[in-house]
PDB file of N, CA and C in Angstrom:
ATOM      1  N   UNK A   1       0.838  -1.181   0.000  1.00  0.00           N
ATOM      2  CA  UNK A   1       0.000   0.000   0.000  1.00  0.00           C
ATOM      3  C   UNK A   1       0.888   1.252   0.000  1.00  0.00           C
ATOM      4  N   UNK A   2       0.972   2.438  -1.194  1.00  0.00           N
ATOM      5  CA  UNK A   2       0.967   3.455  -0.746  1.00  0.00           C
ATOM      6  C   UNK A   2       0.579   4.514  -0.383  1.00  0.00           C
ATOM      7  N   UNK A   3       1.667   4.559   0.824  1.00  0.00           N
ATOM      8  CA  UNK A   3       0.971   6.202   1.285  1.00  0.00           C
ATOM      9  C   UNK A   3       1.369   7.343   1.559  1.00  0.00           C
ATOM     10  N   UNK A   4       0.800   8.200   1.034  1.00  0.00           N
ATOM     11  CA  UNK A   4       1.064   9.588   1.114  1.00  0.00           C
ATOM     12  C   UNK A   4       1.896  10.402   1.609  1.00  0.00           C
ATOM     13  N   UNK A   5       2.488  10.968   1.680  1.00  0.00           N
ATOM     14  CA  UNK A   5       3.421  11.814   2.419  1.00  0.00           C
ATOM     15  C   UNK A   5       2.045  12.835   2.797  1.00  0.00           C
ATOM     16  N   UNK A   6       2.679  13.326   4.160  1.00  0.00           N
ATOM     17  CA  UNK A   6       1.667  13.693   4.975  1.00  0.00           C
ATOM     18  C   UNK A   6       2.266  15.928   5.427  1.00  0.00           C
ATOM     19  N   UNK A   7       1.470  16.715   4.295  1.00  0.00           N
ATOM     20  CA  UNK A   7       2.124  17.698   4.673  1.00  0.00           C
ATOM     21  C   UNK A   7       0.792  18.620   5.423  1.00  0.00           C
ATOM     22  N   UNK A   8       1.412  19.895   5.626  1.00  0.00           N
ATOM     23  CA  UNK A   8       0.566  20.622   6.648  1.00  0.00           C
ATOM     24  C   UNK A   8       0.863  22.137   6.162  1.00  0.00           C
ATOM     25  N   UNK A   9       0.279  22.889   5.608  1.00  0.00           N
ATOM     26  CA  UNK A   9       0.015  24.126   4.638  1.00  0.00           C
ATOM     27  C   UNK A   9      -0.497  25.062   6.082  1.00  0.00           C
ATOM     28  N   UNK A  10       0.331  26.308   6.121  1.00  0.00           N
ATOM     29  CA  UNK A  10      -0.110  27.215   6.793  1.00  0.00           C
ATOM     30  C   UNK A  10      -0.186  28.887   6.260  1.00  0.00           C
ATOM     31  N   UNK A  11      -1.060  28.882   5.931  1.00  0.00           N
ATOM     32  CA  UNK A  11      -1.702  30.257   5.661  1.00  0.00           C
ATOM     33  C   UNK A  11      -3.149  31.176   6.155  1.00  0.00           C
ATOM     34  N   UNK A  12      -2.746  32.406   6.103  1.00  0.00           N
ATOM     35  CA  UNK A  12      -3.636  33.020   7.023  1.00  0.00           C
ATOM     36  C   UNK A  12      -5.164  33.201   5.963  1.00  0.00           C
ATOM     37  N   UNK A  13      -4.502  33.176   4.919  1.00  0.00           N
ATOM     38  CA  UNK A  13      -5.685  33.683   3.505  1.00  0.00           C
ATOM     39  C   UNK A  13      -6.284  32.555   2.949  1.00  0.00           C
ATOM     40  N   UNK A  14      -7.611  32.438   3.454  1.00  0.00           N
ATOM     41  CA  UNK A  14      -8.805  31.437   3.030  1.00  0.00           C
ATOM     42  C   UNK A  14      -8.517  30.979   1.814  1.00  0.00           C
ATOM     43  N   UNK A  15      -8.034  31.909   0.563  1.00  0.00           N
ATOM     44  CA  UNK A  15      -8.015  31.705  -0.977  1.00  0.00           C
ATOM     45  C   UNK A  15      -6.537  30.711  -1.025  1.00  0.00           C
ATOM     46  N   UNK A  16      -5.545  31.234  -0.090  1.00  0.00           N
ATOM     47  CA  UNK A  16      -4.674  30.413  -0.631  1.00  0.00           C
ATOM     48  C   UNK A  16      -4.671  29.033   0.117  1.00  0.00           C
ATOM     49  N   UNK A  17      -4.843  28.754   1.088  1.00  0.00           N
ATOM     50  CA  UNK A  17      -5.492  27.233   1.512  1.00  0.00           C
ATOM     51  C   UNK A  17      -5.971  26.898   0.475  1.00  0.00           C
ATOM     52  N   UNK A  18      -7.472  27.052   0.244  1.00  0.00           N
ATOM     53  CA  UNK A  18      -8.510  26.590  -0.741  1.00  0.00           C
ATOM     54  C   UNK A  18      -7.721  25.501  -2.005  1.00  0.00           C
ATOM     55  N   UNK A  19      -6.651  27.128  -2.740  1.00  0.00           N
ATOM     56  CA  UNK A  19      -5.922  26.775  -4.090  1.00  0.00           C
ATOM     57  C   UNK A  19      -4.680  25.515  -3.732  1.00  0.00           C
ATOM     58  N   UNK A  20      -4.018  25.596  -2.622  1.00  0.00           N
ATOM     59  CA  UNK A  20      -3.254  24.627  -1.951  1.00  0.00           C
ATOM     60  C   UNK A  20      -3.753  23.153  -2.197  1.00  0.00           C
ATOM     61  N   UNK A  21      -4.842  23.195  -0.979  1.00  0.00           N
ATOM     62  CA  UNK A  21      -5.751  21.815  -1.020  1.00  0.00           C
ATOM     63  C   UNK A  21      -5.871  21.547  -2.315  1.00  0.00           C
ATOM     64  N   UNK A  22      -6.424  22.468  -3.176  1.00  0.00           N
ATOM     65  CA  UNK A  22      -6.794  21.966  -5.133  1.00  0.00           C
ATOM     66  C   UNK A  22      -5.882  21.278  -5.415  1.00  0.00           C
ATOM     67  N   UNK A  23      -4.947  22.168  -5.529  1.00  0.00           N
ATOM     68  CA  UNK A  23      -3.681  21.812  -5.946  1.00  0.00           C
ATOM     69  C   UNK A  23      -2.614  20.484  -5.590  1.00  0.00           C
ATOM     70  N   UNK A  24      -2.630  20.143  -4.049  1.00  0.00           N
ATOM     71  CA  UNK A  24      -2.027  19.090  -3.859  1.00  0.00           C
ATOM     72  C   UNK A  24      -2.358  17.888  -2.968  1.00  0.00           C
ATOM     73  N   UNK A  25      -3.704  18.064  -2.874  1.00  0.00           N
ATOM     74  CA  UNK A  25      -4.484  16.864  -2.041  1.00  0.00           C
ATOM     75  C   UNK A  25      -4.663  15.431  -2.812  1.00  0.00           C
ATOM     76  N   UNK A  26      -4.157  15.909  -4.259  1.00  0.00           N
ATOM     77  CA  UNK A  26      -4.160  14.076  -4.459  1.00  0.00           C
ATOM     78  C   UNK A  26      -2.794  13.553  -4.958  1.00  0.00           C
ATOM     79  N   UNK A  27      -1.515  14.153  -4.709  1.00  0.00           N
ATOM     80  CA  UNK A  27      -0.514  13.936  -4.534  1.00  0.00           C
ATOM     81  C   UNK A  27      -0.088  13.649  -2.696  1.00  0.00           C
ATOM     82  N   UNK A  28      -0.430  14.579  -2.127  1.00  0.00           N
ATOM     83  CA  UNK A  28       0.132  14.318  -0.495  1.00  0.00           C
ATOM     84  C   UNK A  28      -1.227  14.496   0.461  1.00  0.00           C
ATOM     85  N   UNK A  29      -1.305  13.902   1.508  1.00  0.00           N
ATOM     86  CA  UNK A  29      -2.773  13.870   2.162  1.00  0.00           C
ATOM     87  C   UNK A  29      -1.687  15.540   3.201  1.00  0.00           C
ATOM     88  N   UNK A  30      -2.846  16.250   2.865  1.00  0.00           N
ATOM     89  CA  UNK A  30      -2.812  17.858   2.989  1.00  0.00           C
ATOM     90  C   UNK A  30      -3.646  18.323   4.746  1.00  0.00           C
ATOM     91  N   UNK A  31      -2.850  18.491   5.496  1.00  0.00           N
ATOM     92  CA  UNK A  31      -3.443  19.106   6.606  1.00  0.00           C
ATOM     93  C   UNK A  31      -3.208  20.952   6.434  1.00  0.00           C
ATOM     94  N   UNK A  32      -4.154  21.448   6.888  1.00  0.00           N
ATOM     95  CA  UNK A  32      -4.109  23.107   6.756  1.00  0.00           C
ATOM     96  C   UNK A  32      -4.613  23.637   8.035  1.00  0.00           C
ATOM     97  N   UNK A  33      -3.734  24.664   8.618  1.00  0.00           N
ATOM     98  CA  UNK A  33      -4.300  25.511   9.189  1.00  0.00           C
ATOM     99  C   UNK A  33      -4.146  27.145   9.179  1.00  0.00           C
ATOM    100  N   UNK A  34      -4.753  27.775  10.006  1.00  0.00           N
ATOM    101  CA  UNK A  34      -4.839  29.090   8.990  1.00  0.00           C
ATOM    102  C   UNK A  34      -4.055  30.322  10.266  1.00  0.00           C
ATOM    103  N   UNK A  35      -2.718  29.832  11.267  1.00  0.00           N
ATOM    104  CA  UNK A  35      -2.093  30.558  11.877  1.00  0.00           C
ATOM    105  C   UNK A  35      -0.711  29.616  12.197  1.00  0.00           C
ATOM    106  N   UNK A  36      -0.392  30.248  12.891  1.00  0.00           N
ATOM    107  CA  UNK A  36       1.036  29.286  13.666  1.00  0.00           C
ATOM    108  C   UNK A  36       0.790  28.405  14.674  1.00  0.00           C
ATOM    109  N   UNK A  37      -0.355  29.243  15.314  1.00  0.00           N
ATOM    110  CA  UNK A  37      -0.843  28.615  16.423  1.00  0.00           C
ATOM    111  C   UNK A  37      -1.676  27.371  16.510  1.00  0.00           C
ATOM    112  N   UNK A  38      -2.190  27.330  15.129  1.00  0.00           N
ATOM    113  CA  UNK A  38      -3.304  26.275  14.745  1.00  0.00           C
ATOM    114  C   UNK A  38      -2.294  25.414  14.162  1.00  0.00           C
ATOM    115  N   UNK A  39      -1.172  25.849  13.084  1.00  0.00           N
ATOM    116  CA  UNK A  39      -0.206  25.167  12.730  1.00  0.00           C
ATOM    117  C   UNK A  39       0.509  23.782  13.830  1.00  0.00           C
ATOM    118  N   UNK A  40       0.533  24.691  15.075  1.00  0.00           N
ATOM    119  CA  UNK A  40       1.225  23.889  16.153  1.00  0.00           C
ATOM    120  C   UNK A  40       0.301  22.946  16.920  1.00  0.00           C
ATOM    121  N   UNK A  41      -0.885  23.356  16.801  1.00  0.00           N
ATOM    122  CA  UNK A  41      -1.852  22.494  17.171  1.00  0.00           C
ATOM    123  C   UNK A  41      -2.312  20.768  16.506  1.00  0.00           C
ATOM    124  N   UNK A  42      -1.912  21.208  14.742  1.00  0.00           N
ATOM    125  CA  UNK A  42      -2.428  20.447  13.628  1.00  0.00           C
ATOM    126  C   UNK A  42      -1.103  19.182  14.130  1.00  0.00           C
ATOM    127  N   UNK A  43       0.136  19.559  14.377  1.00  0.00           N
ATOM    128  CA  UNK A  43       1.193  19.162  14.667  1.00  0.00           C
ATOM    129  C   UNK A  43       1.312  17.960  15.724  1.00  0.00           C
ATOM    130  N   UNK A  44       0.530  18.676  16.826  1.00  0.00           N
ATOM    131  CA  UNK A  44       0.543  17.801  18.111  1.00  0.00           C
ATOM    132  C   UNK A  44      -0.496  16.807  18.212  1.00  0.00           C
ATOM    133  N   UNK A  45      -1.612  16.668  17.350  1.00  0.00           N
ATOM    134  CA  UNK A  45      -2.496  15.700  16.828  1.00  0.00           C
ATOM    135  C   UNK A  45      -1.864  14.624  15.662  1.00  0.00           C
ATOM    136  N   UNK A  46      -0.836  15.057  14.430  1.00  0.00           N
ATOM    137  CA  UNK A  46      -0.639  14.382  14.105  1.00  0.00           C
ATOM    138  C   UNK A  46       0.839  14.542  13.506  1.00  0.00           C
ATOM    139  N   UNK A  47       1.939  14.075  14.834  1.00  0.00           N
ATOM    140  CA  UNK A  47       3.034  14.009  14.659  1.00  0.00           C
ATOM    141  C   UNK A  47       4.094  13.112  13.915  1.00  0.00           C
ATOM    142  N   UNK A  48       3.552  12.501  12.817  1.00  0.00           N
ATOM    143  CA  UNK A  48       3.874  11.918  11.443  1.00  0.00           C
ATOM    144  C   UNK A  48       3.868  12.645  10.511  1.00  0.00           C
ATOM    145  N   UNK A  49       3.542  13.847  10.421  1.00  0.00           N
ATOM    146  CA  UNK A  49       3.384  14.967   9.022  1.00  0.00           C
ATOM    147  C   UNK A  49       4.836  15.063   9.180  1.00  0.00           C
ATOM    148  N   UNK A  50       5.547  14.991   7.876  1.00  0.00           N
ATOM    149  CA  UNK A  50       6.857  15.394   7.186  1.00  0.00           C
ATOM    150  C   UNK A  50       7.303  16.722   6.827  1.00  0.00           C
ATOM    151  N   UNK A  51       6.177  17.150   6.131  1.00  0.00           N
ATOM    152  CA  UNK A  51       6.039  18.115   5.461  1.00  0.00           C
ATOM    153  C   UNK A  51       5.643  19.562   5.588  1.00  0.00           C
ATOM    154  N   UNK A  52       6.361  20.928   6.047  1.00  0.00           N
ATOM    155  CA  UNK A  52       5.899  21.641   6.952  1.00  0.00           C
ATOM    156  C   UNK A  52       5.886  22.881   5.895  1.00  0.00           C
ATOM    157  N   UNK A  53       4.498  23.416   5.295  1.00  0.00           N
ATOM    158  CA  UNK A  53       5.058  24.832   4.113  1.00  0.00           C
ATOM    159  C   UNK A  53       4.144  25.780   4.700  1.00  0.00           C
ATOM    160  N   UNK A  54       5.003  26.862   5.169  1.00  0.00           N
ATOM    161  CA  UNK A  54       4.271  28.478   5.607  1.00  0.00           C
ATOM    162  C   UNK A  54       4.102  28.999   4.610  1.00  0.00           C
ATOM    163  N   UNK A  55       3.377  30.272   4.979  1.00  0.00           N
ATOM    164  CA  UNK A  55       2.987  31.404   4.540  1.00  0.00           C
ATOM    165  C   UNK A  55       4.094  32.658   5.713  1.00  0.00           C
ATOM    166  N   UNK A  56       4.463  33.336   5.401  1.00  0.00           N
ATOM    167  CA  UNK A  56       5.620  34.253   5.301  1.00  0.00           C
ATOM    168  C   UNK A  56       5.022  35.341   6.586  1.00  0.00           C
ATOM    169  N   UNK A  57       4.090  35.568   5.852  1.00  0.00           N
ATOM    170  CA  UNK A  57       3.255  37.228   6.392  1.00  0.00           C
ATOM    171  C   UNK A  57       1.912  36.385   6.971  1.00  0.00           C
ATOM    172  N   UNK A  58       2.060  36.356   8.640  1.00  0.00           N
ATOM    173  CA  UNK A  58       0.647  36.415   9.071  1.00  0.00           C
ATOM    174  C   UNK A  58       0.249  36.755  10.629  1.00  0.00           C
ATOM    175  N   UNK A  59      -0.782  37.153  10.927  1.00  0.00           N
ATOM    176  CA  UNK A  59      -0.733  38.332  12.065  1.00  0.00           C
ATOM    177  C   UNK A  59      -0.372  36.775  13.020  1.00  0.00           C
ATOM    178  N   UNK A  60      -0.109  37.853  13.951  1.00  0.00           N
ATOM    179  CA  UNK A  60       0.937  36.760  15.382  1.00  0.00           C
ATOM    180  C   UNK A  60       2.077  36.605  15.508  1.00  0.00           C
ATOM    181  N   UNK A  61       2.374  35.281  14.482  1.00  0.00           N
ATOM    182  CA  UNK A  61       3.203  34.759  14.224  1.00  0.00           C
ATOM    183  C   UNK A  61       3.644  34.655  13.174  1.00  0.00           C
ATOM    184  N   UNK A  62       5.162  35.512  12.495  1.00  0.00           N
ATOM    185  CA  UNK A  62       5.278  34.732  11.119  1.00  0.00           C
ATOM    186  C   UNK A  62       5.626  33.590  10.696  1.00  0.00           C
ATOM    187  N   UNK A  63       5.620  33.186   9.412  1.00  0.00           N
ATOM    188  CA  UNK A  63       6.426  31.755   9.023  1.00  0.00           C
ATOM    189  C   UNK A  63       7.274  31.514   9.428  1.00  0.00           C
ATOM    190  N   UNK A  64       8.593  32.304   9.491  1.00  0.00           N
ATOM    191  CA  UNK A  64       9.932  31.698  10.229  1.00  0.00           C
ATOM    192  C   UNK A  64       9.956  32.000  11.853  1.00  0.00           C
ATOM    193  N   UNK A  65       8.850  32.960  12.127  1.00  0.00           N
ATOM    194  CA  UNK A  65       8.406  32.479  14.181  1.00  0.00           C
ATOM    195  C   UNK A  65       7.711  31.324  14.040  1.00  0.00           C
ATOM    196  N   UNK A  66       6.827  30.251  12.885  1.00  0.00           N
ATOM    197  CA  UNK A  66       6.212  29.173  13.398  1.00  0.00           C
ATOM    198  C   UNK A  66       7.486  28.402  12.728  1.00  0.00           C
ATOM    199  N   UNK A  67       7.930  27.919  12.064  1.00  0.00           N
ATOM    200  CA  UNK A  67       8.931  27.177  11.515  1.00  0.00           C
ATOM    201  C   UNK A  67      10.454  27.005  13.022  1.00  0.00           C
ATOM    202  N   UNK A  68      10.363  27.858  13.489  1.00  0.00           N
ATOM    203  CA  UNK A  68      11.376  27.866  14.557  1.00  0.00           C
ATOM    204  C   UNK A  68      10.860  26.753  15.636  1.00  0.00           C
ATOM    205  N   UNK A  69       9.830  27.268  16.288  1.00  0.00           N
ATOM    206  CA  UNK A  69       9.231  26.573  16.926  1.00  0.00           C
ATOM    207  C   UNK A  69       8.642  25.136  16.640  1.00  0.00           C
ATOM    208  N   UNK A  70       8.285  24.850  15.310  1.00  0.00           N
ATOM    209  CA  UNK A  70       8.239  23.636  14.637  1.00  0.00           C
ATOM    210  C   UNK A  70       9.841  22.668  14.769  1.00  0.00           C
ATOM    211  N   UNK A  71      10.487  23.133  14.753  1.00  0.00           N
ATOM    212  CA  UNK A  71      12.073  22.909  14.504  1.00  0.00           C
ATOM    213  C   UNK A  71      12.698  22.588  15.951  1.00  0.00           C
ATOM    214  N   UNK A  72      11.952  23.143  16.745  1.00  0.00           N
ATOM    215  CA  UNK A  72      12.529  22.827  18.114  1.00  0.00           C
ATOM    216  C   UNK A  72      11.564  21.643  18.859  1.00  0.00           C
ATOM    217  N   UNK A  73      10.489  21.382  18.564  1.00  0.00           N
ATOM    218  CA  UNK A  73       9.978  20.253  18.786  1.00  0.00           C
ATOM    219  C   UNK A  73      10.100  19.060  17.924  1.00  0.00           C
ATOM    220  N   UNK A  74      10.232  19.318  16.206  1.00  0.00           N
ATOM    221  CA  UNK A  74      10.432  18.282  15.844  1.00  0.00           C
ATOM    222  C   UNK A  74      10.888  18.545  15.039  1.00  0.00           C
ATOM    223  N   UNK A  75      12.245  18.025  15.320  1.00  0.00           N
ATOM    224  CA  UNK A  75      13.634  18.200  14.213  1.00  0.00           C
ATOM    225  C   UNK A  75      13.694  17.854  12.955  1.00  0.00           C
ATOM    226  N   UNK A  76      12.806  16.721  12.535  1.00  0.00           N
ATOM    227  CA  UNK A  76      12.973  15.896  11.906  1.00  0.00           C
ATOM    228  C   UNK A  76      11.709  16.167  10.383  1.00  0.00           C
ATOM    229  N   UNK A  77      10.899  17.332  10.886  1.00  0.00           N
ATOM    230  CA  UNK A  77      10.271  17.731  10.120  1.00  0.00           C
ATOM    231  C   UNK A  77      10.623  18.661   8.749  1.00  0.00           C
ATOM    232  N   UNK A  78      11.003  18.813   7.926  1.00  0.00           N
ATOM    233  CA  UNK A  78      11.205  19.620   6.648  1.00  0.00           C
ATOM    234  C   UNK A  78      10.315  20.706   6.428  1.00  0.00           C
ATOM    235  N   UNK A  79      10.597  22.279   6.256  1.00  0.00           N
ATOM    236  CA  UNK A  79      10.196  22.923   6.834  1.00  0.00           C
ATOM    237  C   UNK A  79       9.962  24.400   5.239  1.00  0.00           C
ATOM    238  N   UNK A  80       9.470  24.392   4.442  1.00  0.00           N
ATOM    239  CA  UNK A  80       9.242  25.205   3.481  1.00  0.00           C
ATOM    240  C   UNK A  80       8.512  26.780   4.227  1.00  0.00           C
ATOM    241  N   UNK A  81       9.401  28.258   3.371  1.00  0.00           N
ATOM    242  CA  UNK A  81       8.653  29.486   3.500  1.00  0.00           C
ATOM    243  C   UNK A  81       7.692  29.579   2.038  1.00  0.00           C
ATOM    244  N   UNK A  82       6.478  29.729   1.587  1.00  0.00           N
ATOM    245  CA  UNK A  82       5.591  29.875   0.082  1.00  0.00           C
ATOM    246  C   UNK A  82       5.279  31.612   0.782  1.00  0.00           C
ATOM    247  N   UNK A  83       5.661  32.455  -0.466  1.00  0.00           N
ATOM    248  CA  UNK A  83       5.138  33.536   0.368  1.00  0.00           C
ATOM    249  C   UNK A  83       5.015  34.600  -0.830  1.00  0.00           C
ATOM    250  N   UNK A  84       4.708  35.909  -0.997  1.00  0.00           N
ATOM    251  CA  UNK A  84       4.669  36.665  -2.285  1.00  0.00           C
ATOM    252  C   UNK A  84       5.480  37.352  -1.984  1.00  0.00           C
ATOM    253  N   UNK A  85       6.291  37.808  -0.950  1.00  0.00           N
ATOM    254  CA  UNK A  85       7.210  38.521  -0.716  1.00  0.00           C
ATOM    255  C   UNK A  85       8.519  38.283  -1.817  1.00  0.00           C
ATOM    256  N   UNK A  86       9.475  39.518  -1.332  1.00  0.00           N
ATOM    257  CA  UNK A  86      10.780  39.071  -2.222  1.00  0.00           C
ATOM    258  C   UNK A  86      11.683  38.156  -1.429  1.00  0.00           C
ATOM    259  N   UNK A  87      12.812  37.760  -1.748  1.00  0.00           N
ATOM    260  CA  UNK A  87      13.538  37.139  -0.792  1.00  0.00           C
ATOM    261  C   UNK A  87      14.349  38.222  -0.002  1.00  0.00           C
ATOM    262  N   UNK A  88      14.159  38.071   1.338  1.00  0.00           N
ATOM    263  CA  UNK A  88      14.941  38.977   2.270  1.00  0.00           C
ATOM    264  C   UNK A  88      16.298  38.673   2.451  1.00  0.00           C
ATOM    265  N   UNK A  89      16.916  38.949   3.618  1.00  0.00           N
ATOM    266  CA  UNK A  89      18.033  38.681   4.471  1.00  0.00           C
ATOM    267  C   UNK A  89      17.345  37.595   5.120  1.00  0.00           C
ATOM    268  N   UNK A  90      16.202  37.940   5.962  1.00  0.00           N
ATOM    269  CA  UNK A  90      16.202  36.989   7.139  1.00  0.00           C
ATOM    270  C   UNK A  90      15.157  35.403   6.585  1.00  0.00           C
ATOM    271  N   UNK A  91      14.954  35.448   5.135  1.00  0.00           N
ATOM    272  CA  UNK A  91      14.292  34.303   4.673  1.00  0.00           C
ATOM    273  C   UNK A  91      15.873  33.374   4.158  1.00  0.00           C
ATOM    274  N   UNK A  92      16.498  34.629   3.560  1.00  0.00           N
ATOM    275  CA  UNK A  92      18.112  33.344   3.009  1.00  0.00           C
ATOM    276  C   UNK A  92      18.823  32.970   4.266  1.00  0.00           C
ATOM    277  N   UNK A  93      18.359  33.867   5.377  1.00  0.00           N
ATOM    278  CA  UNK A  93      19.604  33.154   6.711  1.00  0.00           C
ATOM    279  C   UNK A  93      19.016  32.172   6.528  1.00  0.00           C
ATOM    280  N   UNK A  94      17.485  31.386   7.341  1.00  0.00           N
ATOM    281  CA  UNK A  94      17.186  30.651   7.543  1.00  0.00           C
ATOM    282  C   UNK A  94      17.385  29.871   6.621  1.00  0.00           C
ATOM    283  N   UNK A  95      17.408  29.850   5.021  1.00  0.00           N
ATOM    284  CA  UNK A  95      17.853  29.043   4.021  1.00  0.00           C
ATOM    285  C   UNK A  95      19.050  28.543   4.652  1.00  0.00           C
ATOM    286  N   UNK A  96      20.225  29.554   4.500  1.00  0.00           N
ATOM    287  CA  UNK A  96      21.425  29.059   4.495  1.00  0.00           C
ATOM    288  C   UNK A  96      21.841  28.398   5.759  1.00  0.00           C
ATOM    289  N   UNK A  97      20.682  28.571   7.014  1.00  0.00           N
ATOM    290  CA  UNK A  97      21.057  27.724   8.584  1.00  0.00           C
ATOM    291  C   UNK A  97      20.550  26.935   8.516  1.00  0.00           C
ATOM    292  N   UNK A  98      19.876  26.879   7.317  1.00  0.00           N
ATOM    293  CA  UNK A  98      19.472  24.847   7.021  1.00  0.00           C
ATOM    294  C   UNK A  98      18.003  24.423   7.576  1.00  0.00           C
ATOM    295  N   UNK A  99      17.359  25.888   8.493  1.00  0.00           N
ATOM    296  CA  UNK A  99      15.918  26.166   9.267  1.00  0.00           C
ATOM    297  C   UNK A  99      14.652  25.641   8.316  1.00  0.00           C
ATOM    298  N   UNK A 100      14.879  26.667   6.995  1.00  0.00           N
ATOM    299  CA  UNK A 100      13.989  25.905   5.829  1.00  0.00           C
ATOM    300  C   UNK A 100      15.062  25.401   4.921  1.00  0.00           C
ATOM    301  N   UNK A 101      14.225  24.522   4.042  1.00  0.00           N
ATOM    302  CA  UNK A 101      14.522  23.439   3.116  1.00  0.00           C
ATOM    303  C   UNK A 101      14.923  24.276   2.026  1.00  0.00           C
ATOM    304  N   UNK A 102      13.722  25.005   1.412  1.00  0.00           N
ATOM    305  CA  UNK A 102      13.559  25.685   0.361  1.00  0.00           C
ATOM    306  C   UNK A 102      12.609  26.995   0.565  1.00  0.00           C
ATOM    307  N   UNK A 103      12.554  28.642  -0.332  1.00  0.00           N
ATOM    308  CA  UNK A 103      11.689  29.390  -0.068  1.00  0.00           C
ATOM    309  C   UNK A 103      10.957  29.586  -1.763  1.00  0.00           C
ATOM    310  N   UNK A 104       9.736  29.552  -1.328  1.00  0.00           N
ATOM    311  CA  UNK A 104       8.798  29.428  -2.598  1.00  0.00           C
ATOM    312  C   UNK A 104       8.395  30.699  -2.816  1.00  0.00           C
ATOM    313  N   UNK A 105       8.021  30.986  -3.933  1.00  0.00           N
ATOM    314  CA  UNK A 105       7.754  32.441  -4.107  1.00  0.00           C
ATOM    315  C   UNK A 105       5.973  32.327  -4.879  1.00  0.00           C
ATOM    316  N   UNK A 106       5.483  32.767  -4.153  1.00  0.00           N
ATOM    317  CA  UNK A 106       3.816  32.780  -5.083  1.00  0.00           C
ATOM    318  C   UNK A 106       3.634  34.122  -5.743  1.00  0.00           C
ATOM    319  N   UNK A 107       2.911  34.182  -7.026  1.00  0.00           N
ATOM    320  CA  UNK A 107       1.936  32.654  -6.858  1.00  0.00           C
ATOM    321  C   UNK A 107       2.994  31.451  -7.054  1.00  0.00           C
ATOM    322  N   UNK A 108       2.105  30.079  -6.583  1.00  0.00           N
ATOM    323  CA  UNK A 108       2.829  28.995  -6.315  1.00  0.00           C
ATOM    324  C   UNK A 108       3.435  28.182  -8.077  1.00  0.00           C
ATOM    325  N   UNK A 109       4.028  27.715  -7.998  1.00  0.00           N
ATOM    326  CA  UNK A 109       4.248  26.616  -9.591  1.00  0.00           C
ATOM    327  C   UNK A 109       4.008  25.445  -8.901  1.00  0.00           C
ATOM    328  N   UNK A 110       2.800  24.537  -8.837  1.00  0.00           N
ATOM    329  CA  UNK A 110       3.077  23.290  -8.474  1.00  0.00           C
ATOM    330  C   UNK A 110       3.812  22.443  -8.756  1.00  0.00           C
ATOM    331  N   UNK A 111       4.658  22.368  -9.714  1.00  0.00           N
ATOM    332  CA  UNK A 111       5.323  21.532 -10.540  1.00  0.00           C
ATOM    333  C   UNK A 111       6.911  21.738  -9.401  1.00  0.00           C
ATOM    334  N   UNK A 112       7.033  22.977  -9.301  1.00  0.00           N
ATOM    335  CA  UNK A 112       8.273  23.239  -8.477  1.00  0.00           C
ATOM    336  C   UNK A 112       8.446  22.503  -7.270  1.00  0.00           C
ATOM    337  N   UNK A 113       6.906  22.940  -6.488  1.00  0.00           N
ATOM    338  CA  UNK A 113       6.579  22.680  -5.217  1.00  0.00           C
ATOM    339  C   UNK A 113       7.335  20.903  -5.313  1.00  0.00           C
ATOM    340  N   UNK A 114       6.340  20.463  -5.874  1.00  0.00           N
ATOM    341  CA  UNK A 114       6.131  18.912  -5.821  1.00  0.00           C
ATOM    342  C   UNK A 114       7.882  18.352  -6.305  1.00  0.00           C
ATOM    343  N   UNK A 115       8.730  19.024  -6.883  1.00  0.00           N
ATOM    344  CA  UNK A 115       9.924  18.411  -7.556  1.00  0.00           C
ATOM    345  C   UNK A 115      10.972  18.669  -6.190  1.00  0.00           C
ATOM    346  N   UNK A 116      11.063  19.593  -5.716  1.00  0.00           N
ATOM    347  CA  UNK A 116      11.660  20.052  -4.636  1.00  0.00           C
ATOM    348  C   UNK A 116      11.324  19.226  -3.374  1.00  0.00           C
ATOM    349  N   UNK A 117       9.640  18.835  -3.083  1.00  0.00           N
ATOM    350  CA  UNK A 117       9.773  18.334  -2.104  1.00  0.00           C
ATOM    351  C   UNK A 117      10.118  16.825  -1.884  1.00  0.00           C
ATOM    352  N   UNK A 118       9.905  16.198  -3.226  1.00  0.00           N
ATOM    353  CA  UNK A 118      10.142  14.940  -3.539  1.00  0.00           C
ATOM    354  C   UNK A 118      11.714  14.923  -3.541  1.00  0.00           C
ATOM    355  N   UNK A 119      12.739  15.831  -3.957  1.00  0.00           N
ATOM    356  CA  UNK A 119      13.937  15.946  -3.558  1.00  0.00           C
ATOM    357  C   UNK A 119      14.574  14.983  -4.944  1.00  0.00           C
ATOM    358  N   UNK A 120      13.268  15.291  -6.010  1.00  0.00           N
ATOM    359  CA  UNK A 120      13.702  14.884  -7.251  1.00  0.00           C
ATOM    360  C   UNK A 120      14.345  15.727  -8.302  1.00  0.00           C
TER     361      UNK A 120
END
């Protein structure tokens, strides 16, 4: 039997969840939540998700404040920024400290998403 790689989409904007789920729910079984806080919640229910992709900009907490905290509980998780922003300073540190995997730039290319995370 296979199964899915198990990722977890965090964004604050209803539209980009929505297009997410479209987009990659029948390639990877897709958990979403729509803060950091819910992010960390989705986490502690189901601590087999691999797959960890923020959203950059969202009130609270940003992507690399939930990705940190993701990172310190579970190391072992792979940790993507998807965001419309440009690339900063403080999105390539975390690139280059190895924090995230990769930073995506939206709108999204699924084709990218999916080649990158497959590590094909």
């Amino acid at each position: 039997m296979d199964t899915k790689t198990k990722l977890l989409y965090v964004d604050d904007e209803e539209m980009n969840v929505f297009l997410f789920e479209m987009n990659f729910s029948t390639k990877y079984e897709v958990y979403v939540a729509r803060s950091g806080m819910e992010g960390l919640e989705v986490l502690d229910k189901n601590p087999d998700i691999e797959v960890v992709i923020s959203d950059m900009k969202m009130p609270v907490m940003t992507g690399l404040e939930f990705v940190k905290l993701v990172k310190e509980k579970y190391s072992n998780i792979k940790c993507y920024i998807l965001s419309g922003y440009e690339l900063n300073e403080e999105i390539q540190s975390a690139v280059d400290s190895k924090l995230i995997e990769h930073y995506f730039r939206k709108p999204m290319i699924t084709q990218d998403i999916e080649r990158i995370i497959s590590g094909s």
